[in-house]
Protein backbone atom coordinates (compact mmCIF):
# COMPACT_ATOMS: atom_id res chain seq x y z
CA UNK A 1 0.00 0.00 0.00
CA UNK A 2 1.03 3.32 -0.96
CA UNK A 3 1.82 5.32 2.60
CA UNK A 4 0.56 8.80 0.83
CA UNK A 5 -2.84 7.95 -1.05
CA UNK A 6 -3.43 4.55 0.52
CA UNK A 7 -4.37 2.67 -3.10
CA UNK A 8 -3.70 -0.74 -3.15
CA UNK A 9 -2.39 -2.79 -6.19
CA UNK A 10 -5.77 -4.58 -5.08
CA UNK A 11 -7.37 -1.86 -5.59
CA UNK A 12 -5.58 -0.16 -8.49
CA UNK A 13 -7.28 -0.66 -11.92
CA UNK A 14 -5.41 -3.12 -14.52
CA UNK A 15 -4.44 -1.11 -17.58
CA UNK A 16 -4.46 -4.49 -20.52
CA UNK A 17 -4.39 -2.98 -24.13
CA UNK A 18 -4.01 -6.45 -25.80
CA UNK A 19 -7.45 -6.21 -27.32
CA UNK A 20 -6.13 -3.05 -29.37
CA UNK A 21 -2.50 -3.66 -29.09
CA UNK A 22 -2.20 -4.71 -33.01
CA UNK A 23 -4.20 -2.23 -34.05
CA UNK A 24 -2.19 0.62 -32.50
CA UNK A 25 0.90 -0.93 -33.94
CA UNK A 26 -0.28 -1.06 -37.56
CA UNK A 27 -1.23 2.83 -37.21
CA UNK A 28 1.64 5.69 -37.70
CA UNK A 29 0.67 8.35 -34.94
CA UNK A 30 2.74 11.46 -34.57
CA UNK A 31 2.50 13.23 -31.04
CA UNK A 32 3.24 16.88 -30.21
CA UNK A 33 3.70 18.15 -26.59
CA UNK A 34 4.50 21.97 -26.91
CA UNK A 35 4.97 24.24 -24.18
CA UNK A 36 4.30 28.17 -23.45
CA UNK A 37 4.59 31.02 -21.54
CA UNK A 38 2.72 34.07 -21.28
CA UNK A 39 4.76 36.55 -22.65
CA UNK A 40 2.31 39.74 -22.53
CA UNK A 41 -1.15 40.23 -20.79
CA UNK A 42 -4.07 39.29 -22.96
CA UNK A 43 -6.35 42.06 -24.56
CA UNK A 44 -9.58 42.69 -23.77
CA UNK A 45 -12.16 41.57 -20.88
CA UNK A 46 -13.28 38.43 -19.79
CA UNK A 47 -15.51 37.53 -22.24
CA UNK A 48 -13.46 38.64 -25.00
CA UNK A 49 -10.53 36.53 -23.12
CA UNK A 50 -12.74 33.56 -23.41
CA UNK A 51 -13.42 34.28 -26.99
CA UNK A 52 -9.94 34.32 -28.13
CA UNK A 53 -9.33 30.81 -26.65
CA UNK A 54 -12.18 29.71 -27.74
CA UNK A 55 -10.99 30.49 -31.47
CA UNK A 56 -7.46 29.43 -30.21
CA UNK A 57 -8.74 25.33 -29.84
CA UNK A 58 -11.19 26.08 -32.81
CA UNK A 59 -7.78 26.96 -35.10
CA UNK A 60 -5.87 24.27 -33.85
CA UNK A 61 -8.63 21.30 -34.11
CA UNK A 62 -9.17 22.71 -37.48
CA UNK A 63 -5.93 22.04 -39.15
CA UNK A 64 -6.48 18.43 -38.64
CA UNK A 65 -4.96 17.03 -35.24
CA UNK A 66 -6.44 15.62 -32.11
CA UNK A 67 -6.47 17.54 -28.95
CA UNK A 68 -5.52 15.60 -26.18
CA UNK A 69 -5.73 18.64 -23.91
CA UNK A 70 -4.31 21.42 -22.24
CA UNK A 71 -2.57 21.75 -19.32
CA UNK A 72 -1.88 24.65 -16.80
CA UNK A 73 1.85 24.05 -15.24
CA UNK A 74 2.12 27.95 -14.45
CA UNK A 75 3.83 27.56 -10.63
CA UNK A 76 5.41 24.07 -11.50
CA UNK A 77 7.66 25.75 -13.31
CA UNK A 78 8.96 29.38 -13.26
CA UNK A 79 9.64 29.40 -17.38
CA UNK A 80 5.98 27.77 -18.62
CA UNK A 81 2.11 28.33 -18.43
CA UNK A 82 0.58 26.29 -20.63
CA UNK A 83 1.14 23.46 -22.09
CA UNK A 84 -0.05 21.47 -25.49
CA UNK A 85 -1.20 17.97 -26.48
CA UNK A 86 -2.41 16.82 -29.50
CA UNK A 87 -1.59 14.13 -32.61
CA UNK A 88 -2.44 13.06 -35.72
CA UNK A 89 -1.73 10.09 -38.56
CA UNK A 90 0.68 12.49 -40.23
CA UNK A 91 3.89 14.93 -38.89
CA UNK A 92 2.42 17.76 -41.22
CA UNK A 93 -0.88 17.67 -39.22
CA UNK A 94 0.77 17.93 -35.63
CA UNK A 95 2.85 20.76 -37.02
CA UNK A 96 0.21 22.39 -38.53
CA UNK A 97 -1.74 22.54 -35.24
CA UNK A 98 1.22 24.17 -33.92
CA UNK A 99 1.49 26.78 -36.86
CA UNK A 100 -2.57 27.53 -35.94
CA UNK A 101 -1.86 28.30 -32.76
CA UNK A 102 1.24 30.70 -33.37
CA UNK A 103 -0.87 32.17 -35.67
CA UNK A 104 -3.98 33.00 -33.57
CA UNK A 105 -4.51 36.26 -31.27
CA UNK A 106 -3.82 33.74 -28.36
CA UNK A 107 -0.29 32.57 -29.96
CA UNK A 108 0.55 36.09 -30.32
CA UNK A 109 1.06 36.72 -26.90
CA UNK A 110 2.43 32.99 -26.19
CA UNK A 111 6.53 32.40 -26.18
CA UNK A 112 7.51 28.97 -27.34
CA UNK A 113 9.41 27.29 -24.18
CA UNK A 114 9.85 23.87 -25.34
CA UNK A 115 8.33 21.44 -27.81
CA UNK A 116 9.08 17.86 -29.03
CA UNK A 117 7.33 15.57 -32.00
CA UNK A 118 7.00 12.18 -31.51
CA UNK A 119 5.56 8.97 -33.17
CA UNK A 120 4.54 5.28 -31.79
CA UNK A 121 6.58 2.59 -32.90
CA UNK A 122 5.94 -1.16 -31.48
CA UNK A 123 7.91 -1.92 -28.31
CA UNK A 124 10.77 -4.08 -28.64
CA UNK A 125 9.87 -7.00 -26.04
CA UNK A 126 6.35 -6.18 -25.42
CA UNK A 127 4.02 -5.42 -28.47
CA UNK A 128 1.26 -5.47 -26.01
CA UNK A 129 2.63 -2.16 -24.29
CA UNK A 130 1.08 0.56 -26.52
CA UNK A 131 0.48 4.15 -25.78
CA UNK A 132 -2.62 4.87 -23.55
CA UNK A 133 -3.69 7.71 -26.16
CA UNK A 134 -3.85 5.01 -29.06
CA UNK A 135 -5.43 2.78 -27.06
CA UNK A 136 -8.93 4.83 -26.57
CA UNK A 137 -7.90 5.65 -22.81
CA UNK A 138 -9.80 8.78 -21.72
CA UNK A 139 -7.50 11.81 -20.40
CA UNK A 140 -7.13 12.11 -16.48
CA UNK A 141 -6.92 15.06 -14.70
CA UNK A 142 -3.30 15.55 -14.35
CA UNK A 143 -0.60 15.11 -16.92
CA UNK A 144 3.84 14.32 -17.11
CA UNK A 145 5.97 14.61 -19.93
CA UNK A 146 9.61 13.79 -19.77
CA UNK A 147 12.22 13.05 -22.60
CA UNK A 148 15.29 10.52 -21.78
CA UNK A 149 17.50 9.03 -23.40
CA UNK A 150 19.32 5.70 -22.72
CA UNK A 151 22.87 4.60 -22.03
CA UNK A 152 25.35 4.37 -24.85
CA UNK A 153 25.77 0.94 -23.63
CA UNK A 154 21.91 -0.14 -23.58
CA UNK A 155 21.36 -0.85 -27.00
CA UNK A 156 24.61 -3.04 -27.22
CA UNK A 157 23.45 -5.29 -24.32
CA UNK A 158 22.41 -8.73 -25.30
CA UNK A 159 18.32 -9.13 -25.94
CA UNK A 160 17.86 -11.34 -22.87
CA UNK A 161 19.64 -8.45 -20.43
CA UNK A 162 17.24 -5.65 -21.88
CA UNK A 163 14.37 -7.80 -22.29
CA UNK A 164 14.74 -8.53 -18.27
CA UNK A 165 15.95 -5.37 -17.43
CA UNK A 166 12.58 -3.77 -18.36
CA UNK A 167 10.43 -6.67 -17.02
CA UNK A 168 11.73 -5.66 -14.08
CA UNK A 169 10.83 -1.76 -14.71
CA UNK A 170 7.44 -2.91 -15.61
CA UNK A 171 6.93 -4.76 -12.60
CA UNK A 172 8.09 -1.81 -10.28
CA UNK A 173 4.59 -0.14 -11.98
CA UNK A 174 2.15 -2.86 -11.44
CA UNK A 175 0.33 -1.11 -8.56
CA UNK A 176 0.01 2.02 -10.52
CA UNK A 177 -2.76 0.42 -13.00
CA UNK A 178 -4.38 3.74 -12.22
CA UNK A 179 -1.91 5.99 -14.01
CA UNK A 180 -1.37 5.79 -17.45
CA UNK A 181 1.76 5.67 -19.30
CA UNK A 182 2.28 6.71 -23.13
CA UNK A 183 5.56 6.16 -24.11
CA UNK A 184 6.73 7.29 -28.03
CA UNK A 185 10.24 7.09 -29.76
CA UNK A 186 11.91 10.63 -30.91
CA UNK A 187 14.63 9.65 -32.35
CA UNK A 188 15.83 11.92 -35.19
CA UNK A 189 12.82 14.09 -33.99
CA UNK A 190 14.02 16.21 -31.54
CA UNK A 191 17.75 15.79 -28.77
CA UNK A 192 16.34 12.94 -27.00
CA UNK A 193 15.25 9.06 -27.63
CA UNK A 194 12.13 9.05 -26.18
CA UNK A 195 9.53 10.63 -24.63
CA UNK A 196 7.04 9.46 -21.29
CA UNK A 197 3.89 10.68 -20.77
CA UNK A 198 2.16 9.44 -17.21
CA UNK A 199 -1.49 10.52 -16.61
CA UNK A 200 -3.50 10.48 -13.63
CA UNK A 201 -6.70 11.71 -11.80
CA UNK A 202 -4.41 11.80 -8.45
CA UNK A 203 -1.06 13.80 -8.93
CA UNK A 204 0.72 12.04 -6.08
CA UNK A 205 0.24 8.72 -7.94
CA UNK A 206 2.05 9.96 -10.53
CA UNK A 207 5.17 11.05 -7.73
CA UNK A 208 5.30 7.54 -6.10
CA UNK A 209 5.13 5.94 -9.15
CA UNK A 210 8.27 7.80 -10.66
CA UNK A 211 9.83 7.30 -7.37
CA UNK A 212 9.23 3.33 -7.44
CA UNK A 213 10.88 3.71 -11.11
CA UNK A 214 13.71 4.67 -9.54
CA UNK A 215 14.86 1.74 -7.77
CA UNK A 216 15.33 -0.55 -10.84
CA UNK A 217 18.31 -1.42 -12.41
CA UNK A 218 17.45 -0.38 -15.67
CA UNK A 219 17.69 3.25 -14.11
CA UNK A 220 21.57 2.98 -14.39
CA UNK A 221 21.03 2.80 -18.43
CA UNK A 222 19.45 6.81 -18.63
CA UNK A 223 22.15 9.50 -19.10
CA UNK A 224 18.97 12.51 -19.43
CA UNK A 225 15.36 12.93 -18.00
CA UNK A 226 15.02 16.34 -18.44
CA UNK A 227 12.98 18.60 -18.45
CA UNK A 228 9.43 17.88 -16.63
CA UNK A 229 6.19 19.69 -17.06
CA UNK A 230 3.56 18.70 -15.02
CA UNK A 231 0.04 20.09 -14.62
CA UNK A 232 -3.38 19.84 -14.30
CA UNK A 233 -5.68 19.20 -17.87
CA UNK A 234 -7.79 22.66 -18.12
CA UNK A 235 -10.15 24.00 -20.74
CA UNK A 236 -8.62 26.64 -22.39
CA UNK A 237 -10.53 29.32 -21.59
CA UNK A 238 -10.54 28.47 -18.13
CA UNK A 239 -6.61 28.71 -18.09
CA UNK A 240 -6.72 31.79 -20.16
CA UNK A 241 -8.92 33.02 -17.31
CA UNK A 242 -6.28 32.79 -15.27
CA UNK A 243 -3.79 35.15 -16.69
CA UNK A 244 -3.17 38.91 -16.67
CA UNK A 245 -5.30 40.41 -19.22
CA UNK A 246 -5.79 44.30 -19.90
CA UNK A 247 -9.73 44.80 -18.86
């Protein structure tokens, strides 16, 4: 039992995704995660605020990708406010949403602080693991994204070692059926190898689950994990709501 939130692995839902496993591994998926700070007060008053965010999502679910959600992580971090999900069955569609967003009255006052593309390829040991977003999961409340990037020497260790390396990491997660992971290769993409994803209605599951990662030997294989943004999912014009604006 988990000393903070008192969930079980009894209790814990059972994430299985072998139904749709095959599926998901026959589709190409591209993934965008794009963060933002405020860089000026927004215009107007509050209705007019919540009209410009409005047309914000309505620009960005136009030019073809799906919205995962938005997420406020203004106070996790000093440097970001806001930050992006969405994907699509092409990289020009993910970008695009990005370019829609720049472009609107919202983007105008938004400073890129970091963004990385992404796409689902099978998993070497375990075709079963697929991302949560691909499998028809519904969002949860909270939402974090961190790149890393292996060991020089992990890919050059025999199949078996990796193959019971991360059976091992996997098993460190099985009372955390509640919180679900998305994992998605970046190679060539962006500076890192991959990037995680962990959602979850209760933030603190997401902390003792990261911290339970960390005893596991395949932890001495990453040379980078950073950075992390972390927040809650938020309509948009609720977040917008939230910053200064000129009334």
């Amino acid at each position: 039992m988990s000393a903070d939130t008192g969930t079980t692995g009894a209790t814990a839902p059972h994430v299985d995704h072998s139904a749709v496993a095959e599926r998901v591994n026959d589709e190409l998926r591209f993934t965008m995660w794009s963060v933002w700070r405020t860089a000026a007060p927004l215009a107007g008053d509050a209705e007019e605020v919540d009209a410009l965010a409005a047309s914000a999502e309505t620009a960005v679910t136009s030019a073809g990708a799906d919205l995962r959600g938005w997420y406020d992580v203004g106070g996790f971090r000093a440097d970001a406010d806001l930050m992006a999900w969405w994907h699509a069955p092409d990289v020009e569609s993910v970008q695009a949403a990005y370019h829609a967003l720049r472009a609107s009255t919202l983007g105008a006052v938004l400073e890129p602080v970091w963004s990385v593309v992404a796409v689902h390829r099978p998993a070497e040991f375990n075709r079963g693991h697929v991302p949560a977003f691909l499998a028809g999961d519904d969002p949860k409340g909270f939402l974090c994204v961190y790149p890393f990037v292996r060991s020089y020497e992990w890919y050059l260790l025999p199949d078996d070692e990796r193959r019971t390396l991360l059976r091992e990491h996997g098993m460190a997660a099985r009372d955390y059926g509640d919180v679900l992971a998305n994992t998605v290769a970046t190679f060539a993409l962006s500076d890192y190898e991959w990037i995680l994803a962990f959602e979850a209605d209760e933030l603190v599951r997401i902390v003792d689950l990261m911290r339970e990662l960390r005893a596991t030997d395949a932890r001495r294989h990453v040379r980078e994990e950073v950075p992390f943004f972390t927040g809650p999912r938020v309509e948009l014009p609720e977040w917008a709501g939230r910053q200064p604006f000129m009334g």
